[in-house]
PDB file of N, CA and C in Angstrom:
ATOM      1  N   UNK A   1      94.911 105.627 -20.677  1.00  0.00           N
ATOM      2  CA  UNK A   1      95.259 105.305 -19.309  1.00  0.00           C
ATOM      3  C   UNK A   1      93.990 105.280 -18.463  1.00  0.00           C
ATOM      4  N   UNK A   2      94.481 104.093 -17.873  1.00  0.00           N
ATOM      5  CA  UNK A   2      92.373 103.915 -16.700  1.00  0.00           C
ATOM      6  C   UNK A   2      92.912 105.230 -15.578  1.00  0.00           C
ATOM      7  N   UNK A   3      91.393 105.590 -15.161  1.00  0.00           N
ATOM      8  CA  UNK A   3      91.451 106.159 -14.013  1.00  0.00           C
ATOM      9  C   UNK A   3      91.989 105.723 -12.543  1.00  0.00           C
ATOM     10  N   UNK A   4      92.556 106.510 -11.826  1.00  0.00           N
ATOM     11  CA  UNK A   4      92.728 105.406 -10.643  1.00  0.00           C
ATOM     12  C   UNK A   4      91.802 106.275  -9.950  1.00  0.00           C
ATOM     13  N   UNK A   5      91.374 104.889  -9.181  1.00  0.00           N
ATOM     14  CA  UNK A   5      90.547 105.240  -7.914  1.00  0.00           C
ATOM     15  C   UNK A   5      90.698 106.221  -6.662  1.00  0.00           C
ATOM     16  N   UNK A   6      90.237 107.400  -6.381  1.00  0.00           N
ATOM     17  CA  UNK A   6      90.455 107.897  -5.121  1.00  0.00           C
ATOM     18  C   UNK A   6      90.032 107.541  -3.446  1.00  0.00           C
ATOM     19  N   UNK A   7      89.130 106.807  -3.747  1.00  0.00           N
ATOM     20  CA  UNK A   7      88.880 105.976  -2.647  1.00  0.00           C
ATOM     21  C   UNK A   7      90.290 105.215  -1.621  1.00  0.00           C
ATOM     22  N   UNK A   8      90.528 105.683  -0.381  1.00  0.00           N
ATOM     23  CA  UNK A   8      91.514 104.701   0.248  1.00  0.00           C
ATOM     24  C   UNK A   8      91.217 104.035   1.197  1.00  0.00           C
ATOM     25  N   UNK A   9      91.678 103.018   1.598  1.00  0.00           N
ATOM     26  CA  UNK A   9      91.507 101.990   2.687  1.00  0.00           C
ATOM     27  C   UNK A   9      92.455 101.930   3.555  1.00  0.00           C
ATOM     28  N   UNK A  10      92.085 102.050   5.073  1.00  0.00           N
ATOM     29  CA  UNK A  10      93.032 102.574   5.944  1.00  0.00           C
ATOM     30  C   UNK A  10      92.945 101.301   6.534  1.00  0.00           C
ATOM     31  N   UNK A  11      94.295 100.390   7.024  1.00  0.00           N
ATOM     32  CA  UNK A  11      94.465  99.373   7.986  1.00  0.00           C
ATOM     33  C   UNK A  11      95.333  99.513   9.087  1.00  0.00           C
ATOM     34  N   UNK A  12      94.654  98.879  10.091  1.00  0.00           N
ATOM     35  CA  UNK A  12      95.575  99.436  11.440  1.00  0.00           C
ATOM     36  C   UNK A  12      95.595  98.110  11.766  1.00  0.00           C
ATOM     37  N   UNK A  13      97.023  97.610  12.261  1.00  0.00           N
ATOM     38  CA  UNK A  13      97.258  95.783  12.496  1.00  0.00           C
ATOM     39  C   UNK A  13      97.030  96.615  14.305  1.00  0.00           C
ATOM     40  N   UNK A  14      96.462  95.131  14.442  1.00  0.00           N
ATOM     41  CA  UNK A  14      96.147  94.867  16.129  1.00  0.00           C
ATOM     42  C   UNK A  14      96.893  93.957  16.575  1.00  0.00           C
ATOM     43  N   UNK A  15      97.841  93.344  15.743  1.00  0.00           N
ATOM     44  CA  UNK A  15      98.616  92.566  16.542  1.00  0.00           C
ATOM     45  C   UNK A  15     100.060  92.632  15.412  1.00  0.00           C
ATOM     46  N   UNK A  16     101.769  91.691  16.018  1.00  0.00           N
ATOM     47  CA  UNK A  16     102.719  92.192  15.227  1.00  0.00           C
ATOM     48  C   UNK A  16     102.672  90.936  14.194  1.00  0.00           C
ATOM     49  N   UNK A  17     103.244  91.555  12.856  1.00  0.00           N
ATOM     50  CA  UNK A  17     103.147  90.805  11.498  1.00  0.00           C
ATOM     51  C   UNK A  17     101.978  90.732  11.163  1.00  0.00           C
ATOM     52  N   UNK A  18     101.093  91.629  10.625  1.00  0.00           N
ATOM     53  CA  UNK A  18      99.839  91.628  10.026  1.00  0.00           C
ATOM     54  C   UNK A  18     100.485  91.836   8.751  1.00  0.00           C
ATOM     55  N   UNK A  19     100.023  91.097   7.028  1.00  0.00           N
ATOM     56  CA  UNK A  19     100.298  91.170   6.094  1.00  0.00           C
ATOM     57  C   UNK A  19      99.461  91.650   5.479  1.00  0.00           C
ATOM     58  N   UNK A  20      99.217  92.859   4.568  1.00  0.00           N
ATOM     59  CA  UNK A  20      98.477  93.355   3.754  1.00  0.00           C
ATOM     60  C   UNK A  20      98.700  93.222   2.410  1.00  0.00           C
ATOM     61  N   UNK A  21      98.306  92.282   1.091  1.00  0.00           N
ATOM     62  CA  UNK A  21      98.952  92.130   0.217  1.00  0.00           C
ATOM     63  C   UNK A  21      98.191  92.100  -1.226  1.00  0.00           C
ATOM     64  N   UNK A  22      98.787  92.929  -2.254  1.00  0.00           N
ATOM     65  CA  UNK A  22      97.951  93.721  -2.988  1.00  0.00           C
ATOM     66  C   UNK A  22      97.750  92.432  -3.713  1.00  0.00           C
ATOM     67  N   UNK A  23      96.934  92.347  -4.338  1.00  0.00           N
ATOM     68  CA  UNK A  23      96.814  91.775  -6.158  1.00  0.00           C
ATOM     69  C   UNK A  23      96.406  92.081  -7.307  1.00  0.00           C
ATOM     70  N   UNK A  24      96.892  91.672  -8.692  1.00  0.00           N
ATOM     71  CA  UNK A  24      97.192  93.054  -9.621  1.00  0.00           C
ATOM     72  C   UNK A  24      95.304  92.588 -10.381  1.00  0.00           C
ATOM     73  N   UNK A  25      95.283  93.324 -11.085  1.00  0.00           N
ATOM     74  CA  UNK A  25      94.277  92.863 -12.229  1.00  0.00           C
ATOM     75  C   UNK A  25      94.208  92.426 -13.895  1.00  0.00           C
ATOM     76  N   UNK A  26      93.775  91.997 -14.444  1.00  0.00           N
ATOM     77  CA  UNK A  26      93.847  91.201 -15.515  1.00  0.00           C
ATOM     78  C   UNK A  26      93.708  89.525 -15.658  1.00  0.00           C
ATOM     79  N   UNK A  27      93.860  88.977 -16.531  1.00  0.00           N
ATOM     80  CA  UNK A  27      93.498  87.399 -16.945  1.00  0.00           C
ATOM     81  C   UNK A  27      94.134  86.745 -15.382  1.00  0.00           C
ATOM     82  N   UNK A  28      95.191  86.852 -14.845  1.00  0.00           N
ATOM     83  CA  UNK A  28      95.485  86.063 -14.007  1.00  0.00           C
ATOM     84  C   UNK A  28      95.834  86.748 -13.353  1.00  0.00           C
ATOM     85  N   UNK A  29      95.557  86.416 -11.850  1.00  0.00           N
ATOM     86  CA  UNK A  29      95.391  87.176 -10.779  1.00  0.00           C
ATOM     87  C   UNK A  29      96.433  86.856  -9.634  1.00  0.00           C
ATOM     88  N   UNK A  30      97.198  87.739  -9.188  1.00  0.00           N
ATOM     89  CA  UNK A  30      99.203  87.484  -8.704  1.00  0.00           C
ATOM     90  C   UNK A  30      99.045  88.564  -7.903  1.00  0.00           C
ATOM     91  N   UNK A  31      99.899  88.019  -7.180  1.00  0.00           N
ATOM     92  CA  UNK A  31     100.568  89.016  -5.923  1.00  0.00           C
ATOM     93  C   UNK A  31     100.927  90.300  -6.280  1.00  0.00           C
ATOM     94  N   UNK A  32     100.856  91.530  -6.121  1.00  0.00           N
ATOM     95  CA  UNK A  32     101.233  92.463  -6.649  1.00  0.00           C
ATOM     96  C   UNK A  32     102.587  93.099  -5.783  1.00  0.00           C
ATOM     97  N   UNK A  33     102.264  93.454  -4.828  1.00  0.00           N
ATOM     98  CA  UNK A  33     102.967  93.802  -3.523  1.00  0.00           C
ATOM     99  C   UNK A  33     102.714  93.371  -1.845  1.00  0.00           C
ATOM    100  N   UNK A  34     103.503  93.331  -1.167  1.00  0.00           N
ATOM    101  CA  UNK A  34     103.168  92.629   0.526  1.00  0.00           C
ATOM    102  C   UNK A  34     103.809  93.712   1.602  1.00  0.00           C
ATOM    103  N   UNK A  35     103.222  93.948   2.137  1.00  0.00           N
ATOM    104  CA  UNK A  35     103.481  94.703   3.643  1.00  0.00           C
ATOM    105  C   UNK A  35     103.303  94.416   4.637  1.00  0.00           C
ATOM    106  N   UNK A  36     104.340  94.396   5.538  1.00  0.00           N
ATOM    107  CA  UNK A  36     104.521  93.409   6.629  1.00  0.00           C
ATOM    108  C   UNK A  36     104.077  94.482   8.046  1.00  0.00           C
ATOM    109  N   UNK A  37     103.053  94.527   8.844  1.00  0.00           N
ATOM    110  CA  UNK A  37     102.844  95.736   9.548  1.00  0.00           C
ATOM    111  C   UNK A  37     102.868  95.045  11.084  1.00  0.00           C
ATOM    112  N   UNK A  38     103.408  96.200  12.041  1.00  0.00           N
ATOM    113  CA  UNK A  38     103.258  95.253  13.487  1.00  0.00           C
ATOM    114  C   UNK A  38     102.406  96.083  14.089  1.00  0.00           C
ATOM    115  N   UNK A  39     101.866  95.503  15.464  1.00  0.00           N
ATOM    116  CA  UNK A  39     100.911  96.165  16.314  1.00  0.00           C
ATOM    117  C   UNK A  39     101.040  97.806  16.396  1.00  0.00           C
ATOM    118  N   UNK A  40      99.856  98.398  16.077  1.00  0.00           N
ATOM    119  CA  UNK A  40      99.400  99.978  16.479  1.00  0.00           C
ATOM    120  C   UNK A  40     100.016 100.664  14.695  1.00  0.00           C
ATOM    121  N   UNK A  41     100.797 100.194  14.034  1.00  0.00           N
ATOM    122  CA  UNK A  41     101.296 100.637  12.667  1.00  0.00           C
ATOM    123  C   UNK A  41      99.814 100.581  11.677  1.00  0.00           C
ATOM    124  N   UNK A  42      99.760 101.845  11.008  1.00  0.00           N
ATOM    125  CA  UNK A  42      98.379 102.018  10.194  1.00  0.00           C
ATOM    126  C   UNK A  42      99.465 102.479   8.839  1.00  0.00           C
ATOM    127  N   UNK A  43      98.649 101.806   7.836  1.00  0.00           N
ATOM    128  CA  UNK A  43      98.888 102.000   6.340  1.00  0.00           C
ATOM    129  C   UNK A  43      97.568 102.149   5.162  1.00  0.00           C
ATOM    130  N   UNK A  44      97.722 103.440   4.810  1.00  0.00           N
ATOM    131  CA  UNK A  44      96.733 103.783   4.228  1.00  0.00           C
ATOM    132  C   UNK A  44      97.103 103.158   2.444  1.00  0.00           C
ATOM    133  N   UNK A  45      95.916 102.572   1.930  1.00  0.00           N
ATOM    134  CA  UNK A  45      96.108 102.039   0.876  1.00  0.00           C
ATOM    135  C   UNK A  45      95.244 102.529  -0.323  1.00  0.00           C
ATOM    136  N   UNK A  46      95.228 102.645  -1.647  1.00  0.00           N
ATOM    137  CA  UNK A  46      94.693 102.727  -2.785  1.00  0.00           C
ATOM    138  C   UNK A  46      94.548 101.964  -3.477  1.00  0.00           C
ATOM    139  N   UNK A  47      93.380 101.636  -4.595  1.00  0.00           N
ATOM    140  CA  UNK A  47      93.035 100.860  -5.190  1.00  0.00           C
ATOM    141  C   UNK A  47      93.819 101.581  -6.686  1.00  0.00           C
ATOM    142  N   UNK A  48      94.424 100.917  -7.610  1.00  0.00           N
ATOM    143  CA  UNK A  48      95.256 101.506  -8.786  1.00  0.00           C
ATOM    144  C   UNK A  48      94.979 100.604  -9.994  1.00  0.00           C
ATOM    145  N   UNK A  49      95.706 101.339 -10.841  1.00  0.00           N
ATOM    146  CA  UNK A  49      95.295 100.833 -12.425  1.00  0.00           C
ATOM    147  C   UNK A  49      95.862  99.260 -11.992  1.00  0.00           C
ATOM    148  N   UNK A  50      96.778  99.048 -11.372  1.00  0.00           N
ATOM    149  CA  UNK A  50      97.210  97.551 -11.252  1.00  0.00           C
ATOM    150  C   UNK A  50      96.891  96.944 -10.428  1.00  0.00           C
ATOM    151  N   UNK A  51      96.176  97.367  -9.116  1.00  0.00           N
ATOM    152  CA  UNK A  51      96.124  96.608  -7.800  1.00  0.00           C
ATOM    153  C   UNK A  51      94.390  96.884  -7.828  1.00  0.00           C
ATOM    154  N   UNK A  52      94.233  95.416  -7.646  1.00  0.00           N
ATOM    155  CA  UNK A  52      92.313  95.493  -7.945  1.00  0.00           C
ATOM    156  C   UNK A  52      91.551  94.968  -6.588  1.00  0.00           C
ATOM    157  N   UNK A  53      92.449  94.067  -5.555  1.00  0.00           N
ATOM    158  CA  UNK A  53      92.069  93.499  -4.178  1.00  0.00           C
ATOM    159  C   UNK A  53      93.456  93.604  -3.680  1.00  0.00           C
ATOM    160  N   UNK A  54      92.472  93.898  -2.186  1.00  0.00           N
ATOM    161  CA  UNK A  54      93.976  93.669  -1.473  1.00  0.00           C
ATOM    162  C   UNK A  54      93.800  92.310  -0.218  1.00  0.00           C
ATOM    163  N   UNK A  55      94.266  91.407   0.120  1.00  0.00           N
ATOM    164  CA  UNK A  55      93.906  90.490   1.664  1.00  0.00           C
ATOM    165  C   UNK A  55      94.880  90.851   2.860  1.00  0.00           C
ATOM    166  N   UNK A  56      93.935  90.522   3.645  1.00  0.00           N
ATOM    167  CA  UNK A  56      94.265  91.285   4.801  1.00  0.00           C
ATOM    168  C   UNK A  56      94.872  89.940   5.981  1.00  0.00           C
ATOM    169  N   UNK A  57      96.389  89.461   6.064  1.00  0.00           N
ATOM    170  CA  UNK A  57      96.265  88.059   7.150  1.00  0.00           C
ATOM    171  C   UNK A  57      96.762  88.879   8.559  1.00  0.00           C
ATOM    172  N   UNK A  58      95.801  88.471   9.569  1.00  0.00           N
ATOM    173  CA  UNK A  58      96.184  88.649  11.017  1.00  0.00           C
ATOM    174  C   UNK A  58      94.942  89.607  11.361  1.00  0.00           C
ATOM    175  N   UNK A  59      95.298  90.001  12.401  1.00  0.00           N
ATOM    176  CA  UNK A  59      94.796  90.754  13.320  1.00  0.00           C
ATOM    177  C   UNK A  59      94.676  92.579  13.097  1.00  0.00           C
ATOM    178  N   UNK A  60      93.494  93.055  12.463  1.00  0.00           N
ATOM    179  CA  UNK A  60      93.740  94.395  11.888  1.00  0.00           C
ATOM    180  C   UNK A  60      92.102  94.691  11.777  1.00  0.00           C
ATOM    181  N   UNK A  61      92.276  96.514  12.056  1.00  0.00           N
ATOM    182  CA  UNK A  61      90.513  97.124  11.627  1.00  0.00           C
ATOM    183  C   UNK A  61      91.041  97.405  10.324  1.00  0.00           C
ATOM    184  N   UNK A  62      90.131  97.319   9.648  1.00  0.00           N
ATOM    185  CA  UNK A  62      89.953  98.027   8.393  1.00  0.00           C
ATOM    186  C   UNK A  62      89.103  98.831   7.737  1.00  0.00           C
ATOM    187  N   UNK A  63      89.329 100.150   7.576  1.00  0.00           N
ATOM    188  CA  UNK A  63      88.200 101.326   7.543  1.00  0.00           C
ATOM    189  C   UNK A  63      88.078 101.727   6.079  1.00  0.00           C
ATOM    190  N   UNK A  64      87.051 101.564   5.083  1.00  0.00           N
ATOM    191  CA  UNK A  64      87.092 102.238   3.764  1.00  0.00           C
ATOM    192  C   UNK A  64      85.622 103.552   4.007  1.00  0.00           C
ATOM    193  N   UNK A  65      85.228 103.585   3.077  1.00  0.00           N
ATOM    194  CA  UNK A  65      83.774 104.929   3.142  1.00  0.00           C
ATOM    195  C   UNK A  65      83.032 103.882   3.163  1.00  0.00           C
ATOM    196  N   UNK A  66      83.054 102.827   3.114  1.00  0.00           N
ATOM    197  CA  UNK A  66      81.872 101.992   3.577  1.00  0.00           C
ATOM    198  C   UNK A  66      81.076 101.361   5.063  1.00  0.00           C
ATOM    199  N   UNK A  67      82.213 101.081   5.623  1.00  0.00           N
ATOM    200  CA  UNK A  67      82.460 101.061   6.595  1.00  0.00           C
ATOM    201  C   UNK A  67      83.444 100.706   7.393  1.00  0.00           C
ATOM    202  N   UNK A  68      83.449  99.831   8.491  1.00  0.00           N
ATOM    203  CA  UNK A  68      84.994  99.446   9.850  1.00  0.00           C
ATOM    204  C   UNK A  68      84.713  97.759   9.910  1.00  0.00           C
ATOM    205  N   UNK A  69      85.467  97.464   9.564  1.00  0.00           N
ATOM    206  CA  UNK A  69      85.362  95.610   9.917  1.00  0.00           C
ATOM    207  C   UNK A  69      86.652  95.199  10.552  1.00  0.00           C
ATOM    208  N   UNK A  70      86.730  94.387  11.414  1.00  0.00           N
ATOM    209  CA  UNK A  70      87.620  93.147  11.820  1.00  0.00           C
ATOM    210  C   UNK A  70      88.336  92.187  11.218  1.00  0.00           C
ATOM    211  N   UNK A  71      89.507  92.071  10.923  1.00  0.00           N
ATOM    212  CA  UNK A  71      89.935  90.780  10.717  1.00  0.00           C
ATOM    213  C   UNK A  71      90.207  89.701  11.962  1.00  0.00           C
ATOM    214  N   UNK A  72      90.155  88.911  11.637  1.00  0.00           N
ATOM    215  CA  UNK A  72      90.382  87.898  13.135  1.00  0.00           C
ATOM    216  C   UNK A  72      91.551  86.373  12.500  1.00  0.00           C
TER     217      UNK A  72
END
């Protein structure tokens, strides 16, 4: 069994219907899961044996240990 990552990524939508939506890993690369978030709602996320990226549509900060960026 792979390790999962402890690292999390915190998103806070800035505006309503921000979609956060995982995708899995291996040969072909698919939707894993979708979360539908509205203004001021924060969802903290993990990187897992199945979920390798996540995209971010709308209006949201996004904070990992790296740093704070914008979506626009």
């Amino acid at each position: 069994m792979q390790k999962i990552n402890d690292e999390y990524v915190i998103i806070k939508a800035n505006e309503d219907g921000v979609n956060v939506i995982g995708l899995t890993r291996g040969q072909d690369t698919r939707f894993n899961h979708t979360e539908k978030l509205d203004k001021g709602e924060v969802m903290i996320a993990q990187f897992t044996e199945h979920t390798s990226a996540m995209k971010v549509r709308g209006k949201a900060t996004i904070q990992t240990k790296h740093g704070m960026i914008d979506s626009e």
